[in-house]
Protein backbone atom coordinates (compact mmCIF):
# COMPACT_ATOMS: atom_id res chain seq x y z
CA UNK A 1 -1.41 -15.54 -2.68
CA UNK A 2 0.09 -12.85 -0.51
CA UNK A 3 -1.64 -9.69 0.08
CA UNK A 4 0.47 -6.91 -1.03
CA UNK A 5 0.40 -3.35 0.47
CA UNK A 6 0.17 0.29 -1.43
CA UNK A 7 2.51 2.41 -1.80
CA UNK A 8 2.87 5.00 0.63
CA UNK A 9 1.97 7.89 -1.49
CA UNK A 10 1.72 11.14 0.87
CA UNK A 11 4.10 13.67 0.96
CA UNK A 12 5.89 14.38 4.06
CA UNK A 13 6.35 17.51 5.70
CA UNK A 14 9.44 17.76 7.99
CA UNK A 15 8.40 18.45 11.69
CA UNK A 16 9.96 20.90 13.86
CA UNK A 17 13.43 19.49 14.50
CA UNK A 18 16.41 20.21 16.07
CA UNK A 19 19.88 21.76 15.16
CA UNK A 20 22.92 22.88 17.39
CA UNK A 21 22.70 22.15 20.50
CA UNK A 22 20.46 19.16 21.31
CA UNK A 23 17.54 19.17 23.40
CA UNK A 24 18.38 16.49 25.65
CA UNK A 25 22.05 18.19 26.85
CA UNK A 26 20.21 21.90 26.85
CA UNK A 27 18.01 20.59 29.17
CA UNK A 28 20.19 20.76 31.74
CA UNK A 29 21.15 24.46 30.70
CA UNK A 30 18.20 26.28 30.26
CA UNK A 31 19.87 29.77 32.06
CA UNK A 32 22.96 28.94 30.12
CA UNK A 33 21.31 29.03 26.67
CA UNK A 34 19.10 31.84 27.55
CA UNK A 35 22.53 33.40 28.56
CA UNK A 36 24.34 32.78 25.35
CA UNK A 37 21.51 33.49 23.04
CA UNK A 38 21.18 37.37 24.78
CA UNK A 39 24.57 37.47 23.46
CA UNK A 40 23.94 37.01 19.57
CA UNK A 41 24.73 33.04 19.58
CA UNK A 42 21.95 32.09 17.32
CA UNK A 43 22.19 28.47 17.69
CA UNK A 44 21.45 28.58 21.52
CA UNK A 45 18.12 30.49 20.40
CA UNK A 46 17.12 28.01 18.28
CA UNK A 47 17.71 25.31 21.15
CA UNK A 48 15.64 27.74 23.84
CA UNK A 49 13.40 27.48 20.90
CA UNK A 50 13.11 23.86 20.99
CA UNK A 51 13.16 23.49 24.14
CA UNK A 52 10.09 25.94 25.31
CA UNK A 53 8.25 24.15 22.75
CA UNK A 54 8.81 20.98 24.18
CA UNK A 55 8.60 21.98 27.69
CA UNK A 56 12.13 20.59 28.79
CA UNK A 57 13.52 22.50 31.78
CA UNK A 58 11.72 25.47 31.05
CA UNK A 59 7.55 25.84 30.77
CA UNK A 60 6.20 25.12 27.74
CA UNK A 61 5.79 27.92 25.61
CA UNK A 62 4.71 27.95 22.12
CA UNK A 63 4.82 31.73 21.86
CA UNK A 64 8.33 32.13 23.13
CA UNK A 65 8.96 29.29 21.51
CA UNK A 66 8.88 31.35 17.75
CA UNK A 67 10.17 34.38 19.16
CA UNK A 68 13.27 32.56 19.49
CA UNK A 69 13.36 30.69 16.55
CA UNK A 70 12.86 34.36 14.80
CA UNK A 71 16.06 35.74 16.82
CA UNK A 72 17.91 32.75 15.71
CA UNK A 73 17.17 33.21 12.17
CA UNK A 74 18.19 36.86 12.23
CA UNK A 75 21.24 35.79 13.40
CA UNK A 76 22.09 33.66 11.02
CA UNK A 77 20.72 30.18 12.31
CA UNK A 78 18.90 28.87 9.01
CA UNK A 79 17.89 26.00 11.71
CA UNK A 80 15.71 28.57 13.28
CA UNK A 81 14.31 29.89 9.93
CA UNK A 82 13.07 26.56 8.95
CA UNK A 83 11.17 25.73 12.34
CA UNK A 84 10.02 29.22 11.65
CA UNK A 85 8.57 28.59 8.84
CA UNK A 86 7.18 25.25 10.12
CA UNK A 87 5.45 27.42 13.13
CA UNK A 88 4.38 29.61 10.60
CA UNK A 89 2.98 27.14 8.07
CA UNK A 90 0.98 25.17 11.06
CA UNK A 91 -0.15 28.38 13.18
CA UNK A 92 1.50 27.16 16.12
CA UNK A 93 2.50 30.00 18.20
CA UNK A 94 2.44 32.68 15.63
CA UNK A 95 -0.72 33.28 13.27
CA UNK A 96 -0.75 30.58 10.45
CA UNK A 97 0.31 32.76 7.77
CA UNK A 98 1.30 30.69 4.38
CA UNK A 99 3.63 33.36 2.73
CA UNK A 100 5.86 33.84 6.22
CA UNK A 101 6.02 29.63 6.09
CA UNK A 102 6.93 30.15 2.27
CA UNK A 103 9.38 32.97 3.39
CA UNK A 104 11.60 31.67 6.10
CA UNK A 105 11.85 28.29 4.19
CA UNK A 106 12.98 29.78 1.22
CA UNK A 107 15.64 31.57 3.92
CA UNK A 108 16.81 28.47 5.41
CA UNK A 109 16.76 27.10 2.32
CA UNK A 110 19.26 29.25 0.36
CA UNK A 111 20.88 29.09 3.66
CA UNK A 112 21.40 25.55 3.29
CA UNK A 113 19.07 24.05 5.37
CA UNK A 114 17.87 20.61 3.81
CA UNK A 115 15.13 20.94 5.77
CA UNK A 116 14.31 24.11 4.73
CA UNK A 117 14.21 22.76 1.09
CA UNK A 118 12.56 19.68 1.64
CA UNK A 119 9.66 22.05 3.23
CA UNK A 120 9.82 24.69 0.59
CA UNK A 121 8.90 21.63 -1.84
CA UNK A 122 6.04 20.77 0.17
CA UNK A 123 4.65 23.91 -0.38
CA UNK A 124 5.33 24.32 -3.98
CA UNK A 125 3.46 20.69 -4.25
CA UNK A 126 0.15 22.06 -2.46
CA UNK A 127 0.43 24.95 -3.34
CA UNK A 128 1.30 26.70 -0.08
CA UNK A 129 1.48 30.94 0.37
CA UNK A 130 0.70 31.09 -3.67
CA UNK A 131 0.57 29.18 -6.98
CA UNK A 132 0.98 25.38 -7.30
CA UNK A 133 3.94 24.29 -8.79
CA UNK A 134 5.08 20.72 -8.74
CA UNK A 135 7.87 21.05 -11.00
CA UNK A 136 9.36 23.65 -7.98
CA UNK A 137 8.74 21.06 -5.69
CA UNK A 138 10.30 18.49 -7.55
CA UNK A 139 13.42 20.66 -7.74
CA UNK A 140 13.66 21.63 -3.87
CA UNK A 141 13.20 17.75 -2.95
CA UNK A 142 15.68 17.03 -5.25
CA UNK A 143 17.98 19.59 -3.66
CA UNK A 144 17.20 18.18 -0.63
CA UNK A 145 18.04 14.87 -1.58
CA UNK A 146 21.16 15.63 -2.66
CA UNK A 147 21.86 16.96 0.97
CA UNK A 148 21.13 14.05 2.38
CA UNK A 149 17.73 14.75 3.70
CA UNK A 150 15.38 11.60 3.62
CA UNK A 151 12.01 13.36 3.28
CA UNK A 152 13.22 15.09 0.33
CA UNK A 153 14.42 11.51 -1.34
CA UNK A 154 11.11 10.41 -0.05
CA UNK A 155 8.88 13.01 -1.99
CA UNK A 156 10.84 12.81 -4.82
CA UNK A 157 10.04 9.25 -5.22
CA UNK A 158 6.59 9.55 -4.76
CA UNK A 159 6.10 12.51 -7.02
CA UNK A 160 8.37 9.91 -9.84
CA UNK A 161 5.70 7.10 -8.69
CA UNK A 162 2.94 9.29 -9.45
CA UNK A 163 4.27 11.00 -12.72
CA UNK A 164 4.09 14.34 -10.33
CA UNK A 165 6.08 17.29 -11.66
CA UNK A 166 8.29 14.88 -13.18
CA UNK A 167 7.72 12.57 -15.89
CA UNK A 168 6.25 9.14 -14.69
CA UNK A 169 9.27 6.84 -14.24
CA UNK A 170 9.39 3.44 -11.59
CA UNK A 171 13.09 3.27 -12.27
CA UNK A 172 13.90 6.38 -10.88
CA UNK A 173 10.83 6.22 -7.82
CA UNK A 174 12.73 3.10 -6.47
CA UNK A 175 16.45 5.13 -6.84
CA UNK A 176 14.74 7.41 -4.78
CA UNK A 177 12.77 5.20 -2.21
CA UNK A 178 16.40 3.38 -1.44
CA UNK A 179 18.26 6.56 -1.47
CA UNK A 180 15.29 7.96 1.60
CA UNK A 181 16.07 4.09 2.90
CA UNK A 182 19.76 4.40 2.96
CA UNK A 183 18.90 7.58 5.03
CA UNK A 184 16.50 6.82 7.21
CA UNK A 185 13.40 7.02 6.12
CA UNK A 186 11.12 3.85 7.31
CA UNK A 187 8.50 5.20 4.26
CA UNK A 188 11.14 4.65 2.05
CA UNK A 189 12.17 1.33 2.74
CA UNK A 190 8.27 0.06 2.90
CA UNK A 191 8.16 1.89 -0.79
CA UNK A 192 11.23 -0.26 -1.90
CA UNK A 193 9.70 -3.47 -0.01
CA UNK A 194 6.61 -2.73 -2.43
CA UNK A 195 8.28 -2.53 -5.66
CA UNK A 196 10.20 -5.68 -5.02
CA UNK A 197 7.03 -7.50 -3.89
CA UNK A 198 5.52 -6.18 -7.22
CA UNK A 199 8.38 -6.20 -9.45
CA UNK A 200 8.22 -2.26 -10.14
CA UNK A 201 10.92 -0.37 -10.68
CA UNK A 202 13.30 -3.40 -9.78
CA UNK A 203 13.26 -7.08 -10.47
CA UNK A 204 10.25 -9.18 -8.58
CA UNK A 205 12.19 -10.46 -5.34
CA UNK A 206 10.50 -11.44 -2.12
CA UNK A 207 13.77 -12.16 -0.26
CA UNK A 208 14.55 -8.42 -1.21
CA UNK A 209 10.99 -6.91 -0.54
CA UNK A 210 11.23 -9.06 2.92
CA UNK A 211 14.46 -6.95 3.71
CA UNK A 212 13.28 -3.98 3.12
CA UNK A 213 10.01 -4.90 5.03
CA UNK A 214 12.02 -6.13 7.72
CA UNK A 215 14.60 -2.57 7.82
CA UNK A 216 11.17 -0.29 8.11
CA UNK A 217 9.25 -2.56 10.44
CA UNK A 218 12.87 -2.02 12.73
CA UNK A 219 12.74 1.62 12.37
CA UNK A 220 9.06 1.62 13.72
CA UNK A 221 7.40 1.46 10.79
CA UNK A 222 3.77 -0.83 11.43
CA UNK A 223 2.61 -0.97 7.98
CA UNK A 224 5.65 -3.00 7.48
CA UNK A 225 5.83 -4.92 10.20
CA UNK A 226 2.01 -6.02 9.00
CA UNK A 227 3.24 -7.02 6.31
CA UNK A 228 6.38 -8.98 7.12
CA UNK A 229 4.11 -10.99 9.20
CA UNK A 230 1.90 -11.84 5.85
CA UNK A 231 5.10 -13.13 4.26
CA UNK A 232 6.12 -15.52 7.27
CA UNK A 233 2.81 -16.51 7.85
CA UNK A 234 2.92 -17.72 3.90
CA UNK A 235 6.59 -18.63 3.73
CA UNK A 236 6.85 -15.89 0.98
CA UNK A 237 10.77 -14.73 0.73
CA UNK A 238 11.34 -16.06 3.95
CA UNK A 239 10.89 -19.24 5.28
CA UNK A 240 7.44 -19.79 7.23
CA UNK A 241 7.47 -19.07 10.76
CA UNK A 242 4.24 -18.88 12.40
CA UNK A 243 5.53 -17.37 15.48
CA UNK A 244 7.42 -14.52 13.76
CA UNK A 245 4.52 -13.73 12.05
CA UNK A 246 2.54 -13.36 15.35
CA UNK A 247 5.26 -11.15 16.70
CA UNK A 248 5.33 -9.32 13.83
CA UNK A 249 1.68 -9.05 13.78
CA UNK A 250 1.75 -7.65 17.45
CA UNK A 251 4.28 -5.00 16.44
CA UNK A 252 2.43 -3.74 13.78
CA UNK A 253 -0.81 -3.67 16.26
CA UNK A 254 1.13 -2.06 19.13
CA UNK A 255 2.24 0.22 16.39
CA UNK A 256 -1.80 1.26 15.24
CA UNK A 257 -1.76 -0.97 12.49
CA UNK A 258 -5.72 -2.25 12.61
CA UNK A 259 -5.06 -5.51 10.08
CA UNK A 260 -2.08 -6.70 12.29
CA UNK A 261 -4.56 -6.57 15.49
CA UNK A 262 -7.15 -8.45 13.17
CA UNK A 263 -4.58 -10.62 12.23
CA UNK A 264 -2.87 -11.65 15.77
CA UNK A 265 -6.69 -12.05 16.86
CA UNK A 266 -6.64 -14.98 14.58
CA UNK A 267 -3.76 -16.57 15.33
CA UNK A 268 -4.59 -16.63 18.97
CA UNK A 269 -8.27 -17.95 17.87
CA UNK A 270 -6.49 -20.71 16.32
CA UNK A 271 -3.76 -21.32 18.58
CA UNK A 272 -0.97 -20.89 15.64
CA UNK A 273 2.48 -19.57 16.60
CA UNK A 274 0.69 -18.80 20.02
CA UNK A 275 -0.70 -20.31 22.84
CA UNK A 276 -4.81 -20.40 21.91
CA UNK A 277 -6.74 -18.10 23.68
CA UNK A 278 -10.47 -17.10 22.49
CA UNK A 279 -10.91 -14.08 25.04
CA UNK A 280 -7.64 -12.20 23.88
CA UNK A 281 -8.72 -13.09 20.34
CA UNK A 282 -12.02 -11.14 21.10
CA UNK A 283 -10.37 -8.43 22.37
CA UNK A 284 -7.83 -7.76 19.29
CA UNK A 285 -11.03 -7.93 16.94
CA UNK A 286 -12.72 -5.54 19.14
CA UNK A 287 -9.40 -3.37 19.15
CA UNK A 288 -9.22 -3.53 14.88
CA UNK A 289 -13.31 -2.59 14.93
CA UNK A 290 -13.95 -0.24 17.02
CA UNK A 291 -10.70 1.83 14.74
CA UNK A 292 -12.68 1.06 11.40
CA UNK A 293 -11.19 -2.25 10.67
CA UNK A 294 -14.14 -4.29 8.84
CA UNK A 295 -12.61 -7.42 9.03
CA UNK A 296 -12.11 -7.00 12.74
CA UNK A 297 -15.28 -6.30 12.51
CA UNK A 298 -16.50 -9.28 10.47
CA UNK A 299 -14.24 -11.37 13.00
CA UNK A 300 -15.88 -10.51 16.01
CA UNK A 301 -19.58 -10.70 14.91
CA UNK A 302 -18.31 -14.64 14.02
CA UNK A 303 -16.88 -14.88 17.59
CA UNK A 304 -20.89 -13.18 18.94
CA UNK A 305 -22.53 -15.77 16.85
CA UNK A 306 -20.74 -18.76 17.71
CA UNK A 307 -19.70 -17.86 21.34
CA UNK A 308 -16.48 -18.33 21.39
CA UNK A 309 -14.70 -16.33 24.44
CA UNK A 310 -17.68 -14.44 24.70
CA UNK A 311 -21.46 -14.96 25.31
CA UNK A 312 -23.73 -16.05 22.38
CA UNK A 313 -25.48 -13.16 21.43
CA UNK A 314 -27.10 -12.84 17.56
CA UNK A 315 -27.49 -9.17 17.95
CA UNK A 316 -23.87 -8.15 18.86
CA UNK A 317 -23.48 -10.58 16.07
CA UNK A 318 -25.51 -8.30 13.62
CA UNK A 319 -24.35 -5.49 14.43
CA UNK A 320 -20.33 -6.11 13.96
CA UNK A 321 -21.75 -7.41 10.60
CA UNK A 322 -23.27 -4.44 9.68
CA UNK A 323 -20.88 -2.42 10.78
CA UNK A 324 -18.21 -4.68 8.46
CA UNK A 325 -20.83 -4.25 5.66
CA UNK A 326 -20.77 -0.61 6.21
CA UNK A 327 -17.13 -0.43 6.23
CA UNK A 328 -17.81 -1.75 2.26
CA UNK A 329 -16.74 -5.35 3.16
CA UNK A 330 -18.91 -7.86 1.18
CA UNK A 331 -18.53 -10.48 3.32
CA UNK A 332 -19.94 -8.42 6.46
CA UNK A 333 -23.08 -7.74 4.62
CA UNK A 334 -22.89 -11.67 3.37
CA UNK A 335 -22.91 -12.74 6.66
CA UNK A 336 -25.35 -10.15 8.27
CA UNK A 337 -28.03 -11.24 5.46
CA UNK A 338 -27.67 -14.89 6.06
CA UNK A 339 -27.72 -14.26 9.85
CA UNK A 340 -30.70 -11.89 9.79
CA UNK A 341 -32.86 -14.38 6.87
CA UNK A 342 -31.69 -17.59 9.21
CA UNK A 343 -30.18 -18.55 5.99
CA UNK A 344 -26.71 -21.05 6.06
């Protein structure tokens, strides 16, 4: 039976982002922008903004960096209010102060900045600069839905998942998880993949939970592309490919997904959709346990004990085991007693 994956349940707060002008044309401008911004063109100040804070064609300022977000939200650029608030809400070049954060969302916000909204709801959720309120945040991701912003779908369909500020309801989570797909959101999509898979929310469909797998994994999404592998390696909603699965697998790895190194290890252990090779094997378990990966772990005190790609050695072998068995995998403190007793 196919392993399925949880939910991704964690609200997401919207990163500093860009409006206007972007960053990779202002680059070229730097004296231009500085230029039009001394002259009350608020969206140029919000690119100088982005642009000291990234370091691109000017040095890398985090301090300047707010100062001219702030002169782009007096002037009217509810772009620059929200990364304001962002700065403010994170300490990053200003003092981390939660009721400025609370304050310039709220600005951009009413301004119409989805953004802003989708931030404001954040802090509503944990409660952020005052009181908790997840019905608030419910609202202002719901706002920011409707603007088309995909973190906002994408906490709205959590908080329905979770019965949040909103009355528990797996219809409505998956509306919301396709509407933060349809958007852009690669969280979204692995949410929709999930209740598919699961049949929650939406009718049980594999070929449909593949698709969606397959949309986030393309977006960058390694979680998905983990488990998109799962389902070609077991011909579940897609036809069984065992060299997808081990490019999928690698994806998902290069991505910091620990199971899809695991995974890929065994499939070059065993020579399946790849050519066999025992010392890269070794090195993807390594990879998956040194990062807290317990069946990595399990994987390469197997490979100690038996030598394969790597010298014989029962007390690496122990100590992977333990190391699985303190991870709270049974089967790395199953193998580390039968190991240690001499037991088979």
């Amino acid at each position: 039976m196919m392993v399925r994956s949880l939910l991704h349940a964690v609200i997401v707060f919207t990163a500093v982002v860009s409006i206007g002008i972007r960053p990779s044309e202002a680059a070229d401008q730097p004296q231009h922008l500085k230029a039009t911004c001394e002259k009350g063109i608020a969206t140029a100040c919000n690119s100088l903004g982005l642009l000291s804070m990234k370091g691109e064609g000017v040095k890398q300022d985090d301090v300047r960096a707010a100062a001219f977000f702030k002169k782009a939200c007096d002037g009217g650029d509810v772009g620059g209010c929200s990364n304001l608030g962002v700065m403010y809400a994170e300490g990053i070049g200003v003092p981390q102060d939660e009721a400025q954060a609370v304050a310039f969302s709220r600005i951009a916000c009413d301004g119409g900045s989805m953004k802003g909204c989708s931030n404001l709801g954040v802090m509503y959720a944990e409660g952020t600069g005052g009181q908790q309120d997840e019905a608030q945040a419910a609202d202002f991701y719901r706002q920011a839905c409707d603007g088309g912003n995909a973190k906002g779908c994408y906490n709205l369909g959590v908080m329905y998942t979770e019965g949040a500020g909103v009355s528990q309801d797996d219809v409505q989570a998956a509306a919301f998880s396709r509407k933060a797909c349809d958007v852009g959101s690669t969280k979204g999509c692995y949410n929709l993949g999930v209740m598919y898979a699961e049949g929650v929310g939406v009718p049980q469909d594999d070929v449909q939970a593949a698709g969606f797998y397959r949309k986030a994994c393309e977006g960058g999404n390694a979680r998905s592309c983990y488990t998109l592998g799962v389902m070609y390696a077991e011909g579940s909603g897609v036809q069984t490919d065992h060299f997808q699965a081990a490019d999928l697998y690698r994806k998902a790895c290069d991505g910091g997904n620990l199971r899809g190194c695991s995974n890929l290890g065994v499939m070059y252990a065993q020579g399946t959709g790849i050519k066999q090779d025992d010392i890269r094997a070794a090195a993807l378990y390594r990879k998956a346990c040194d990062a807290g990966e317990a069946k990595g772990c399990i994987h390469l005190g197997m490979v100690y004990q038996v030598g394969r790609g790597i010298k014989s050695d029962d007390a690496e072998a122990l100590k992977y085991y333990g190391k699985a068995c303190d991870l709270r995998e049974p089967k790395g403190c199953a193998h580390y007693a039968k190991l240690k007793t001499g037991r088979r």
